[in-house]
PDB file of N, CA and C in Angstrom:
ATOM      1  N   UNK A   1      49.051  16.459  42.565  1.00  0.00           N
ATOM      2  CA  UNK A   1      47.863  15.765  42.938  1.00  0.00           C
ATOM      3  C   UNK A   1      48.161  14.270  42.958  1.00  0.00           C
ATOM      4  N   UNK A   2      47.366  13.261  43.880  1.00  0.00           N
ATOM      5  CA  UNK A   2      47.835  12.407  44.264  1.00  0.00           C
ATOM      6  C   UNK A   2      46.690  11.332  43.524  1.00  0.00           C
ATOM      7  N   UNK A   3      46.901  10.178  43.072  1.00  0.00           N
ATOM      8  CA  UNK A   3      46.009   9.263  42.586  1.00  0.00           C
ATOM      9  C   UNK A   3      46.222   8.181  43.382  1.00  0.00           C
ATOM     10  N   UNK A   4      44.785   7.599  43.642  1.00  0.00           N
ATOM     11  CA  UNK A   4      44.373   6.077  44.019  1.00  0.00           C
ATOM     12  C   UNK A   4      44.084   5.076  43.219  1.00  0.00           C
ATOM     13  N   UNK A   5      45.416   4.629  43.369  1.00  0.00           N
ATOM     14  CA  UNK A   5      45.286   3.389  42.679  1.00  0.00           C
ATOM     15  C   UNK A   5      44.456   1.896  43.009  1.00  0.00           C
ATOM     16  N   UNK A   6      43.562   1.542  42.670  1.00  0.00           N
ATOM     17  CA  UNK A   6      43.012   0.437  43.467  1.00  0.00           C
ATOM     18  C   UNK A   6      43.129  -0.537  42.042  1.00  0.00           C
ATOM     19  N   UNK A   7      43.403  -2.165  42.858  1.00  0.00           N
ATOM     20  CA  UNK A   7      43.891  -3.404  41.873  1.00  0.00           C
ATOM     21  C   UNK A   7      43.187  -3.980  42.058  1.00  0.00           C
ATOM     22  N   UNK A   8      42.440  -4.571  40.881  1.00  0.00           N
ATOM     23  CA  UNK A   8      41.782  -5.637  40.911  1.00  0.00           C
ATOM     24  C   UNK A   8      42.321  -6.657  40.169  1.00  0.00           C
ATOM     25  N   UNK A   9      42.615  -7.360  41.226  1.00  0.00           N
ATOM     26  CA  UNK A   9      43.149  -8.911  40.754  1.00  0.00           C
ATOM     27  C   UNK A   9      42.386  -9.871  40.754  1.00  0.00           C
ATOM     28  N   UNK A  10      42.556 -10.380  39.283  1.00  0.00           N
ATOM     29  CA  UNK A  10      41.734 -11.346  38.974  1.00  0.00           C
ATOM     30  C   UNK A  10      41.845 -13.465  39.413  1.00  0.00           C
ATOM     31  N   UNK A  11      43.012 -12.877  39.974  1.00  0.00           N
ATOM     32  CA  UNK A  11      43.492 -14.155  40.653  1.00  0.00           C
ATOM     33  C   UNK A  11      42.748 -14.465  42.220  1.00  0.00           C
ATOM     34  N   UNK A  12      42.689 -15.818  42.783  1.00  0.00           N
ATOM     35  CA  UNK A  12      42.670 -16.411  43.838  1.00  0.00           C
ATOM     36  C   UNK A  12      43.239 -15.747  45.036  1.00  0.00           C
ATOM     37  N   UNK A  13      42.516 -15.052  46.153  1.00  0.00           N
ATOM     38  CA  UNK A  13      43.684 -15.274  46.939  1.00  0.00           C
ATOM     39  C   UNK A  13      43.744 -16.340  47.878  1.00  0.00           C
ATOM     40  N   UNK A  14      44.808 -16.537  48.203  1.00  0.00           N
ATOM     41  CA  UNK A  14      44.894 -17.921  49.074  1.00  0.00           C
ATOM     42  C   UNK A  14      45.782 -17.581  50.481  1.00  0.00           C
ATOM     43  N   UNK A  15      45.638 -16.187  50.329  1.00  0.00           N
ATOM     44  CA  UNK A  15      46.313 -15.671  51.667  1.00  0.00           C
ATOM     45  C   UNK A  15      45.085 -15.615  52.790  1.00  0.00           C
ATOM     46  N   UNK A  16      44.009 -15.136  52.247  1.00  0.00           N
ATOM     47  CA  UNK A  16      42.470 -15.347  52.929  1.00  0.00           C
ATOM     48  C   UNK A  16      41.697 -16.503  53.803  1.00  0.00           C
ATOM     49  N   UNK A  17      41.680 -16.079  54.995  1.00  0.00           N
ATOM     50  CA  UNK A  17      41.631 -17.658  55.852  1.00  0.00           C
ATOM     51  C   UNK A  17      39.964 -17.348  56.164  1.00  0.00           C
ATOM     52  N   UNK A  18      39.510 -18.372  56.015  1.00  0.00           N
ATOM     53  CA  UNK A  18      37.737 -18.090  55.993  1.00  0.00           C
ATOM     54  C   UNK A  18      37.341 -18.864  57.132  1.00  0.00           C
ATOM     55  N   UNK A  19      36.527 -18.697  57.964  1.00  0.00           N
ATOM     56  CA  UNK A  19      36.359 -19.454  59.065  1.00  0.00           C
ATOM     57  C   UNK A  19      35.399 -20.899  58.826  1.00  0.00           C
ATOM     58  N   UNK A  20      35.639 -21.953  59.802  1.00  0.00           N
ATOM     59  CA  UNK A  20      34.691 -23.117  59.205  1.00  0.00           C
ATOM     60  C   UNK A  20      33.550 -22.890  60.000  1.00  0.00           C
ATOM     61  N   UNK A  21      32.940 -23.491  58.617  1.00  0.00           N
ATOM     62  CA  UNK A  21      31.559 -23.471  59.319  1.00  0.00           C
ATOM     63  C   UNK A  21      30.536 -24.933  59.106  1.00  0.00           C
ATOM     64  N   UNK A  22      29.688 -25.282  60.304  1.00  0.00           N
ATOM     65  CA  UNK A  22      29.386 -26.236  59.861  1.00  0.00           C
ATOM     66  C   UNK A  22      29.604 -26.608  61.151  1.00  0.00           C
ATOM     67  N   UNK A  23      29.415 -28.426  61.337  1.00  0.00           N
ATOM     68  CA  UNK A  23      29.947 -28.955  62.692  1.00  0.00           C
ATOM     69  C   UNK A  23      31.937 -28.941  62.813  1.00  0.00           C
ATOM     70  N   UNK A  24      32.652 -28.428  61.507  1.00  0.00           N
ATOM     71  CA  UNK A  24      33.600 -27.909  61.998  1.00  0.00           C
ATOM     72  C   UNK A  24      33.924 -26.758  62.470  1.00  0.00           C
ATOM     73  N   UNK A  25      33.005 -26.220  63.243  1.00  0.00           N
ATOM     74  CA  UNK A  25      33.554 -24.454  63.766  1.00  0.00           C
ATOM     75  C   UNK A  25      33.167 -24.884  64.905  1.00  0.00           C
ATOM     76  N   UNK A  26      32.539 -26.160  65.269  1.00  0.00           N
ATOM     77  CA  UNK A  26      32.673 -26.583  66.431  1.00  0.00           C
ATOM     78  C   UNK A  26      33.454 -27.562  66.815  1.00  0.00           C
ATOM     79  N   UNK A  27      34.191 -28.449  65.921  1.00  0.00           N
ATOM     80  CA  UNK A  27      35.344 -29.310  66.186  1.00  0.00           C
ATOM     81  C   UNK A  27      36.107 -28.506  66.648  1.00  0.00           C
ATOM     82  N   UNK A  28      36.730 -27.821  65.672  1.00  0.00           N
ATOM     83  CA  UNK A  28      38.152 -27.123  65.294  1.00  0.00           C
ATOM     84  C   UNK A  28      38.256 -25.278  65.948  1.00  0.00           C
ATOM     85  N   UNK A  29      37.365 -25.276  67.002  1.00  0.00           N
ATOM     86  CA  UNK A  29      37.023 -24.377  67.549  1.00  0.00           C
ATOM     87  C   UNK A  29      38.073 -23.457  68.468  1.00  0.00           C
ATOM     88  N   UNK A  30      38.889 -22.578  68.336  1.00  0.00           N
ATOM     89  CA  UNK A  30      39.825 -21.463  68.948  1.00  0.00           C
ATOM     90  C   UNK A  30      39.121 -20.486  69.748  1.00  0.00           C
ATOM     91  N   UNK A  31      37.482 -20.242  69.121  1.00  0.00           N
ATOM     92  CA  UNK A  31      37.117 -19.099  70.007  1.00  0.00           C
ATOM     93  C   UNK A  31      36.568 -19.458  71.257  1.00  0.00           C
ATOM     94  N   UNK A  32      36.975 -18.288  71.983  1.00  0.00           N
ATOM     95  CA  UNK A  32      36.413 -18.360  73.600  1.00  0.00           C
ATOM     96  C   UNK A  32      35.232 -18.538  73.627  1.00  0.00           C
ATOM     97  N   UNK A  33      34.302 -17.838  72.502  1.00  0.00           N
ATOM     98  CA  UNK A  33      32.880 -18.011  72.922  1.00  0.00           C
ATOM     99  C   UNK A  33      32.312 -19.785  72.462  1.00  0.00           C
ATOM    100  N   UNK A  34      32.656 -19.830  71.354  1.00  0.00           N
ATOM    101  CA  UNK A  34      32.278 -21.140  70.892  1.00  0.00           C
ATOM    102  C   UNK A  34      32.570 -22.484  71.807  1.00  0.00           C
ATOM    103  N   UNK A  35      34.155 -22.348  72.940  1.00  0.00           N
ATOM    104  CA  UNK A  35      34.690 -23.483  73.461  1.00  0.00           C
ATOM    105  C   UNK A  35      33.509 -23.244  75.061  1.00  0.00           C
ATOM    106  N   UNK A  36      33.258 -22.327  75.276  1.00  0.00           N
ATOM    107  CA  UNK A  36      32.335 -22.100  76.357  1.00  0.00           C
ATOM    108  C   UNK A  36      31.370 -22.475  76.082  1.00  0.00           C
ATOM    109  N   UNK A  37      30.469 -22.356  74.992  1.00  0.00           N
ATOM    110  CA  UNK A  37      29.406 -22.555  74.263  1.00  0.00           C
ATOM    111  C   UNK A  37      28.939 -24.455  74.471  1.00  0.00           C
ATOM    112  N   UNK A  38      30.461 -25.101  74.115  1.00  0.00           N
ATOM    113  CA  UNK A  38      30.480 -26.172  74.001  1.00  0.00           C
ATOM    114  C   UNK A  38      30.933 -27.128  75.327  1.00  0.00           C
ATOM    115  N   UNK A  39      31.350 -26.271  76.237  1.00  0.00           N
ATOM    116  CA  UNK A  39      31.337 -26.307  77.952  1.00  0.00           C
ATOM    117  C   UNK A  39      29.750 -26.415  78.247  1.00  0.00           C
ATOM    118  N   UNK A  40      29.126 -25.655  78.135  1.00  0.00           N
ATOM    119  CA  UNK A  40      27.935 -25.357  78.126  1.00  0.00           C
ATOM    120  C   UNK A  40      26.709 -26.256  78.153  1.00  0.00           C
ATOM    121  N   UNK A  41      26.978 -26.534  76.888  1.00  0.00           N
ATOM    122  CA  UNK A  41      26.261 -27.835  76.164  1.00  0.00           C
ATOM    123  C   UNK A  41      26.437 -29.190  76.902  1.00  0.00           C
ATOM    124  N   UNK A  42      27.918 -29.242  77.230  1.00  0.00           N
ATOM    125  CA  UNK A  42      27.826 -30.505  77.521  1.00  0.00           C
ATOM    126  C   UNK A  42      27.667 -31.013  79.397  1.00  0.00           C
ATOM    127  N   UNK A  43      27.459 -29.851  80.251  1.00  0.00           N
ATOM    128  CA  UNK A  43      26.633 -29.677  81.305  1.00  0.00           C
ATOM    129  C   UNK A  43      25.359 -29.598  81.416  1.00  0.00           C
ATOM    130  N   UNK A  44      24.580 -29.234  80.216  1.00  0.00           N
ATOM    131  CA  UNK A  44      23.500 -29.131  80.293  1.00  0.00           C
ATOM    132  C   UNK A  44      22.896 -30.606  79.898  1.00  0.00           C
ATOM    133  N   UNK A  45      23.997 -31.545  78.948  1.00  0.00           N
ATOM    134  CA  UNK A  45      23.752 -32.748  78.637  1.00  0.00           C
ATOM    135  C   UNK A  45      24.015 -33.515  79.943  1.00  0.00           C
ATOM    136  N   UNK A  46      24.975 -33.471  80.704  1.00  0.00           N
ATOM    137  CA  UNK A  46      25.005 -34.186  81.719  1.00  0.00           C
ATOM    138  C   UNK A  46      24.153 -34.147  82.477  1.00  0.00           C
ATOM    139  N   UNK A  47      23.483 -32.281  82.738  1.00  0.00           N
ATOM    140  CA  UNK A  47      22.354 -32.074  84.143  1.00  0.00           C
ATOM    141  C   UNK A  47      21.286 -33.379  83.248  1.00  0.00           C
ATOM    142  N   UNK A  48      20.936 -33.462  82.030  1.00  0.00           N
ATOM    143  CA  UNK A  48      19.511 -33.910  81.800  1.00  0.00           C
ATOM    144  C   UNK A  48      19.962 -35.940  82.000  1.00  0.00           C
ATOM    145  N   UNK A  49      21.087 -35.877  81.700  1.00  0.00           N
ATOM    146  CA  UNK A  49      21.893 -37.385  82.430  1.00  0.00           C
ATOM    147  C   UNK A  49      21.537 -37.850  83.978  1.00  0.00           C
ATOM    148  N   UNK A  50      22.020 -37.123  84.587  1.00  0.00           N
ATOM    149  CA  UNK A  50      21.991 -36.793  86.056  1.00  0.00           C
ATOM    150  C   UNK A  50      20.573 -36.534  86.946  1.00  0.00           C
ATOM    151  N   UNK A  51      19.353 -36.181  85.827  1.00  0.00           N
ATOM    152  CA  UNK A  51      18.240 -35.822  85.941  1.00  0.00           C
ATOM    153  C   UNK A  51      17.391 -37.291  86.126  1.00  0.00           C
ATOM    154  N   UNK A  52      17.944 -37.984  85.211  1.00  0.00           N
ATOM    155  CA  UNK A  52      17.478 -38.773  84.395  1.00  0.00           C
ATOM    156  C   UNK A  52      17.889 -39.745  86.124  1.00  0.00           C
ATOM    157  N   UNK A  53      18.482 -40.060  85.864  1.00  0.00           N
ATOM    158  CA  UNK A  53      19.657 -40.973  87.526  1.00  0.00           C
ATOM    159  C   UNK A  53      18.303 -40.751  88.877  1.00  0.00           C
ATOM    160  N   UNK A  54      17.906 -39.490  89.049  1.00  0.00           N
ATOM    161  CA  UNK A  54      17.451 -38.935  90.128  1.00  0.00           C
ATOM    162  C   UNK A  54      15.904 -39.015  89.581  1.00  0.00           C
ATOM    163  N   UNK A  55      15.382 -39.402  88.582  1.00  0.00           N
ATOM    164  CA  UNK A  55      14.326 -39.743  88.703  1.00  0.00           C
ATOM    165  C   UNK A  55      14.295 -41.299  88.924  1.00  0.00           C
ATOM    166  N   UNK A  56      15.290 -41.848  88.577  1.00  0.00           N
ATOM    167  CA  UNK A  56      14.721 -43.218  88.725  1.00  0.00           C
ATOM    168  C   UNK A  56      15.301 -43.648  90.214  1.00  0.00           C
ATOM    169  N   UNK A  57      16.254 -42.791  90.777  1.00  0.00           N
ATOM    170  CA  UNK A  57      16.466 -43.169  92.402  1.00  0.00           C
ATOM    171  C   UNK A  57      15.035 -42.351  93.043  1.00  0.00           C
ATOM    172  N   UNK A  58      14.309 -41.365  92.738  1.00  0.00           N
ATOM    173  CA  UNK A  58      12.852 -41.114  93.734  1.00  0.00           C
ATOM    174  C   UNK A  58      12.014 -42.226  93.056  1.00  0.00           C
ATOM    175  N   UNK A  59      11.765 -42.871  91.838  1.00  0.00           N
ATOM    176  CA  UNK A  59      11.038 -43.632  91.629  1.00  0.00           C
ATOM    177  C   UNK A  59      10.993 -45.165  92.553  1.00  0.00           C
ATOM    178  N   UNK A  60      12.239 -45.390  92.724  1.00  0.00           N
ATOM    179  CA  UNK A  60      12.651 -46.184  93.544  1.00  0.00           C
ATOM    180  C   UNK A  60      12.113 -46.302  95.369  1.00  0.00           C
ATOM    181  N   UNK A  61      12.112 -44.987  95.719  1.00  0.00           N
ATOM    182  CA  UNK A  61      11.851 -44.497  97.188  1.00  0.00           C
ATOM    183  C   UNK A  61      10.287 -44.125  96.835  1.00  0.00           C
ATOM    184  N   UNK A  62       9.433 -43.795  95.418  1.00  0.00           N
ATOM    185  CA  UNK A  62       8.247 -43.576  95.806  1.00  0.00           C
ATOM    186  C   UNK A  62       7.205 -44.523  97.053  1.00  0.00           C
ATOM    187  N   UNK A  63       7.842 -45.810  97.088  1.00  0.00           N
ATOM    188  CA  UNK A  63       7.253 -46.440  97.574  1.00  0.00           C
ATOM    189  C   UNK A  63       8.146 -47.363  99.035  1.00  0.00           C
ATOM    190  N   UNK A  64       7.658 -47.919  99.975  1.00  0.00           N
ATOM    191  CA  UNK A  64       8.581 -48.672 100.637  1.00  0.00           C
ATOM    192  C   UNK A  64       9.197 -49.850  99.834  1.00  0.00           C
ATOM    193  N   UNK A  65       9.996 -50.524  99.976  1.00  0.00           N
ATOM    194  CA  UNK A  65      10.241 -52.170  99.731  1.00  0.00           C
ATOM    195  C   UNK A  65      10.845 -51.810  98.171  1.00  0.00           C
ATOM    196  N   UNK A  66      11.282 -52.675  97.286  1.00  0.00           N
ATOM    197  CA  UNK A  66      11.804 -52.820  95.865  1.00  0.00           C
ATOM    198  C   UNK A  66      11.026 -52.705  94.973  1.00  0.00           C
ATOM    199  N   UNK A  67      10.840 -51.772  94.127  1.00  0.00           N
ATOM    200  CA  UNK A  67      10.053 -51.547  93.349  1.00  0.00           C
ATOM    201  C   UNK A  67      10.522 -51.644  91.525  1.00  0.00           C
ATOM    202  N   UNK A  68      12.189 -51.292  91.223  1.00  0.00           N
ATOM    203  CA  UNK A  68      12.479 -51.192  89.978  1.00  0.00           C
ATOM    204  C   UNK A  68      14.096 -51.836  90.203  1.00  0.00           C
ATOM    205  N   UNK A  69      14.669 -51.358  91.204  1.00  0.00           N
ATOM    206  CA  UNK A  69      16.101 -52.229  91.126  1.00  0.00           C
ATOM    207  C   UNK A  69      16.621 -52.604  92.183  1.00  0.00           C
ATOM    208  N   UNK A  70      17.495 -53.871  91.668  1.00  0.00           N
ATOM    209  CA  UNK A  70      18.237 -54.054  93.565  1.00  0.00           C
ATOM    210  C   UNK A  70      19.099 -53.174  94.293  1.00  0.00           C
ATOM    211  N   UNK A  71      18.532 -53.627  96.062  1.00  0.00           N
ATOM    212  CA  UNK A  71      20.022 -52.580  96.623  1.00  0.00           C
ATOM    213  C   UNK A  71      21.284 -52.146  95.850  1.00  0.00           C
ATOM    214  N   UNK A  72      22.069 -53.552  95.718  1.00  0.00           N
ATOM    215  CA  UNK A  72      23.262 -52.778  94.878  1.00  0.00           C
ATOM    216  C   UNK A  72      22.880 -51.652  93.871  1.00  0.00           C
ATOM    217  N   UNK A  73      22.258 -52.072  92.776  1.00  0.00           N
ATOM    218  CA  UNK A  73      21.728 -51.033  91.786  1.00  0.00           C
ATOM    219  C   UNK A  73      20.947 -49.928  92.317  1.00  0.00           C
ATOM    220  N   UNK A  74      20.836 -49.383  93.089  1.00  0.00           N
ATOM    221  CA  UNK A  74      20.020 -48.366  93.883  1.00  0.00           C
ATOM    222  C   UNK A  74      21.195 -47.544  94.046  1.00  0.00           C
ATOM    223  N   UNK A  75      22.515 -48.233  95.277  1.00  0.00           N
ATOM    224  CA  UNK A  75      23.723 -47.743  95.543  1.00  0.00           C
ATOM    225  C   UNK A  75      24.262 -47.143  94.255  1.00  0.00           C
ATOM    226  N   UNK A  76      24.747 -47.602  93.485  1.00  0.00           N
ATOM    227  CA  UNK A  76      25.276 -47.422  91.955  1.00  0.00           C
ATOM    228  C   UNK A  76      24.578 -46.270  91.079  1.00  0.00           C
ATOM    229  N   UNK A  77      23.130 -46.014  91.178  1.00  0.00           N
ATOM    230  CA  UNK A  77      22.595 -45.170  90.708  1.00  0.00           C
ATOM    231  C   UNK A  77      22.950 -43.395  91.673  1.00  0.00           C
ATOM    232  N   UNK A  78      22.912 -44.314  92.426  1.00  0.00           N
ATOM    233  CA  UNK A  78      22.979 -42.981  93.462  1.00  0.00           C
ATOM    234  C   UNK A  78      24.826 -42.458  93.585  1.00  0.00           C
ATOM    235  N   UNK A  79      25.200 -42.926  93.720  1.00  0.00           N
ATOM    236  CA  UNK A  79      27.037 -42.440  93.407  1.00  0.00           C
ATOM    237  C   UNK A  79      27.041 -42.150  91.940  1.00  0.00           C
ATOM    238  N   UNK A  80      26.427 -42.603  90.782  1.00  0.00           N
ATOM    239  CA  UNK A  80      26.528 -41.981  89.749  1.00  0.00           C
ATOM    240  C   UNK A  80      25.596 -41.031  89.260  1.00  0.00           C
ATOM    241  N   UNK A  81      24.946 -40.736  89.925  1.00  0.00           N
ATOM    242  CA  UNK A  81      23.904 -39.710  90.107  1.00  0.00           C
ATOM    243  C   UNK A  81      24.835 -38.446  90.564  1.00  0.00           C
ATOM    244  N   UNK A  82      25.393 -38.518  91.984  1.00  0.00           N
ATOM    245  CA  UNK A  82      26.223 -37.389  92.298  1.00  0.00           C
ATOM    246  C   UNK A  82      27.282 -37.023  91.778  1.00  0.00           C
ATOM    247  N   UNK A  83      28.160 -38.077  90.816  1.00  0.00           N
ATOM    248  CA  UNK A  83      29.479 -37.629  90.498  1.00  0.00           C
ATOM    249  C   UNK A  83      29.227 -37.212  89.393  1.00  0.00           C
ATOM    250  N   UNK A  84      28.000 -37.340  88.547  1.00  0.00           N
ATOM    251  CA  UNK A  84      27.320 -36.785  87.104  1.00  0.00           C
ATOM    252  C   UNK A  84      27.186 -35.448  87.487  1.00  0.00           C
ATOM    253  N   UNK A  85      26.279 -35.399  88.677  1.00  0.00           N
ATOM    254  CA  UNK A  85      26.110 -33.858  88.962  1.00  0.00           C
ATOM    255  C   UNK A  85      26.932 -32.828  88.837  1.00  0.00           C
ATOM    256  N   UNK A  86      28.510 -33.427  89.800  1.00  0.00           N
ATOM    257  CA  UNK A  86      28.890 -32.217  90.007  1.00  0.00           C
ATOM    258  C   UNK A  86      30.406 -32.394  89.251  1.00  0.00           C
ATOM    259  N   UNK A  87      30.815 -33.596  88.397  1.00  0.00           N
ATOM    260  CA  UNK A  87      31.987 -33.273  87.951  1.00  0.00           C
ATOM    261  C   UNK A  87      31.077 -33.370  86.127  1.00  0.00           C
ATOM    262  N   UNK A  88      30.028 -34.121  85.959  1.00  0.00           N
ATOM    263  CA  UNK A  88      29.911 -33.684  84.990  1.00  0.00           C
ATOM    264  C   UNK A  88      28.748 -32.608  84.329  1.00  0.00           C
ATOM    265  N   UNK A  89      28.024 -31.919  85.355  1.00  0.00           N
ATOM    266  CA  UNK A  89      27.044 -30.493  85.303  1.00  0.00           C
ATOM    267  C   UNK A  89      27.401 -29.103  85.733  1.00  0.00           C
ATOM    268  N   UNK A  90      27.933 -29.814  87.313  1.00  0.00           N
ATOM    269  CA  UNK A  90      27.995 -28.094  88.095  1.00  0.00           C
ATOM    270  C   UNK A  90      29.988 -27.661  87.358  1.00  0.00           C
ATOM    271  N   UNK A  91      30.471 -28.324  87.804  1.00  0.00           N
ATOM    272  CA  UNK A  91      32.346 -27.778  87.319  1.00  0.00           C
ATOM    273  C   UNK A  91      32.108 -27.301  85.921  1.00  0.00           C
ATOM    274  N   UNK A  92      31.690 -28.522  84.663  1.00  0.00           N
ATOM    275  CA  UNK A  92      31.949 -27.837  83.143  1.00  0.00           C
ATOM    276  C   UNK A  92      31.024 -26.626  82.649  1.00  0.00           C
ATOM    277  N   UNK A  93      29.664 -26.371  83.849  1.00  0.00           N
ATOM    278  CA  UNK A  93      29.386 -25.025  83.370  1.00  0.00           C
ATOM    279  C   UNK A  93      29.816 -23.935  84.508  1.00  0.00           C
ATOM    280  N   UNK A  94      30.795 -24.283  85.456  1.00  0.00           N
ATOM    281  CA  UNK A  94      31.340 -23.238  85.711  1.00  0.00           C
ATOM    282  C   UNK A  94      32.602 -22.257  84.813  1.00  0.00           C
ATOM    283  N   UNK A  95      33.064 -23.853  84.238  1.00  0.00           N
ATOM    284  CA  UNK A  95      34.252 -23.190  83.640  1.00  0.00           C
ATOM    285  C   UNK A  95      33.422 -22.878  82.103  1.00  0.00           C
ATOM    286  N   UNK A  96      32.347 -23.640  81.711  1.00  0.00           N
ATOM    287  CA  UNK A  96      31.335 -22.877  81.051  1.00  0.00           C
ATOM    288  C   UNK A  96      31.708 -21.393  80.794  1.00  0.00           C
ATOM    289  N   UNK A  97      30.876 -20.749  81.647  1.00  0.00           N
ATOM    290  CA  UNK A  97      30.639 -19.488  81.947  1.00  0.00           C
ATOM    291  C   UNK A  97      32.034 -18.566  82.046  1.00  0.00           C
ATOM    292  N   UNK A  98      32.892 -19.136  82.897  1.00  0.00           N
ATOM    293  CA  UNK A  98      34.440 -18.801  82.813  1.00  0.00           C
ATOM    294  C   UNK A  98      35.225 -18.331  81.332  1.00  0.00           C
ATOM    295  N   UNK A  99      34.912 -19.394  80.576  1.00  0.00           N
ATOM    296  CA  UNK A  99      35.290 -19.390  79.474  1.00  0.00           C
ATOM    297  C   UNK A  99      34.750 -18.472  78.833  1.00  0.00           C
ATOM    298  N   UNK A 100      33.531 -17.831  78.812  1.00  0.00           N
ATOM    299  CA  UNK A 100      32.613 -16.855  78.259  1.00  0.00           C
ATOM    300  C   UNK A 100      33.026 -15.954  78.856  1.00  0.00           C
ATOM    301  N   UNK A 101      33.145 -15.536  80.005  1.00  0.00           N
ATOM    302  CA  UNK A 101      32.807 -14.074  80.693  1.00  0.00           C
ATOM    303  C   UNK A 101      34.443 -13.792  80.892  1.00  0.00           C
ATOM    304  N   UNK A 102      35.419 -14.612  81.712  1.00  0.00           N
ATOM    305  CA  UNK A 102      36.610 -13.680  81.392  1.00  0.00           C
ATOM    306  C   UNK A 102      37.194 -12.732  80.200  1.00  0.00           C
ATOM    307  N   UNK A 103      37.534 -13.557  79.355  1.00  0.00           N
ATOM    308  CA  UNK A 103      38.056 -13.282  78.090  1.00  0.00           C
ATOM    309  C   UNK A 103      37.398 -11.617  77.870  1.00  0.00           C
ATOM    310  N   UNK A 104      35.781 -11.444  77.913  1.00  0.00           N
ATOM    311  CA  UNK A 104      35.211 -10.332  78.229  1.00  0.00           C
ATOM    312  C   UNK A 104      35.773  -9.328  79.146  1.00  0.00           C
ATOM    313  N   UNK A 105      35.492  -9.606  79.746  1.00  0.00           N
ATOM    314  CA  UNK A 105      35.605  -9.118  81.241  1.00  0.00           C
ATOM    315  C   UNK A 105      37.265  -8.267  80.632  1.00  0.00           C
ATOM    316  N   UNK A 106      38.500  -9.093  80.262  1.00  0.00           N
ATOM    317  CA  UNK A 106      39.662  -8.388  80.096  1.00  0.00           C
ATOM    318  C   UNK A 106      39.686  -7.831  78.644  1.00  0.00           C
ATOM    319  N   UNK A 107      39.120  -7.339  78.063  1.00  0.00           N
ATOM    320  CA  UNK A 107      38.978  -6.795  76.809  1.00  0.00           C
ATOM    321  C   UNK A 107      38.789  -7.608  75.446  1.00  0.00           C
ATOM    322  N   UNK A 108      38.809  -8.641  75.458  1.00  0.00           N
ATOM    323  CA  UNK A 108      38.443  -9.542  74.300  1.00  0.00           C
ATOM    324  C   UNK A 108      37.377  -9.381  73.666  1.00  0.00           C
ATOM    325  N   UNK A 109      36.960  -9.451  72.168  1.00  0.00           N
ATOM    326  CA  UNK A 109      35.720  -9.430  71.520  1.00  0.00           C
ATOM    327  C   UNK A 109      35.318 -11.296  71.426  1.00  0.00           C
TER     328      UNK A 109
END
């Protein structure tokens, strides 16, 4: 007959890697879901950036003639209006989502 031995050690282990938690599991972040997560976030910070740009260029056109800034500053709002959009909203939540759904998609938890 066969016995189970089970040990209880009263020592530390320090072989045990515990995950961080806190705003470091988002610094120090390895997982696919979390680095997507944080793709994510920061498109959705740009769309409300970019939002922000495009209300004050229609505020601008609500009316004929100068109403809040000069031509130049009109121009300037409006090129940084579009390059907010799409290199910093539409691309980082594509690869957003990328980052989330492949890893899936090929068997990853």
């Amino acid at each position: 007959m066969s016995a189970v031995l089970d040990h209880h050690d009263a020592h530390g282990h320090d072989h045990d890697h515990h995950a961080p938690t806190g705003w470091r599991r988002w610094v120090y972040a390895t997982n696919h879901k979390d680095i997507g997560t944080l793709y994510l976030l920061f498109a959705f910070t740009m769309l409300m950036v970019g939002g922000v740009l495009a209300l004050l260029i229609r505020a601008e056109l609500f009316q004929p003639g100068l109403q809040l800034v000069n031509p130049g500053l009109f121009n300037q709002l409006t090129t940084m209006h579009g390059l907010i959009m799409v290199f910093g909203a539409i691309m980082p939540a594509f690869v957003g989502f990328a980052n989330w759904m492949i890893p899936l998609q090929i068997g990853a938890s």
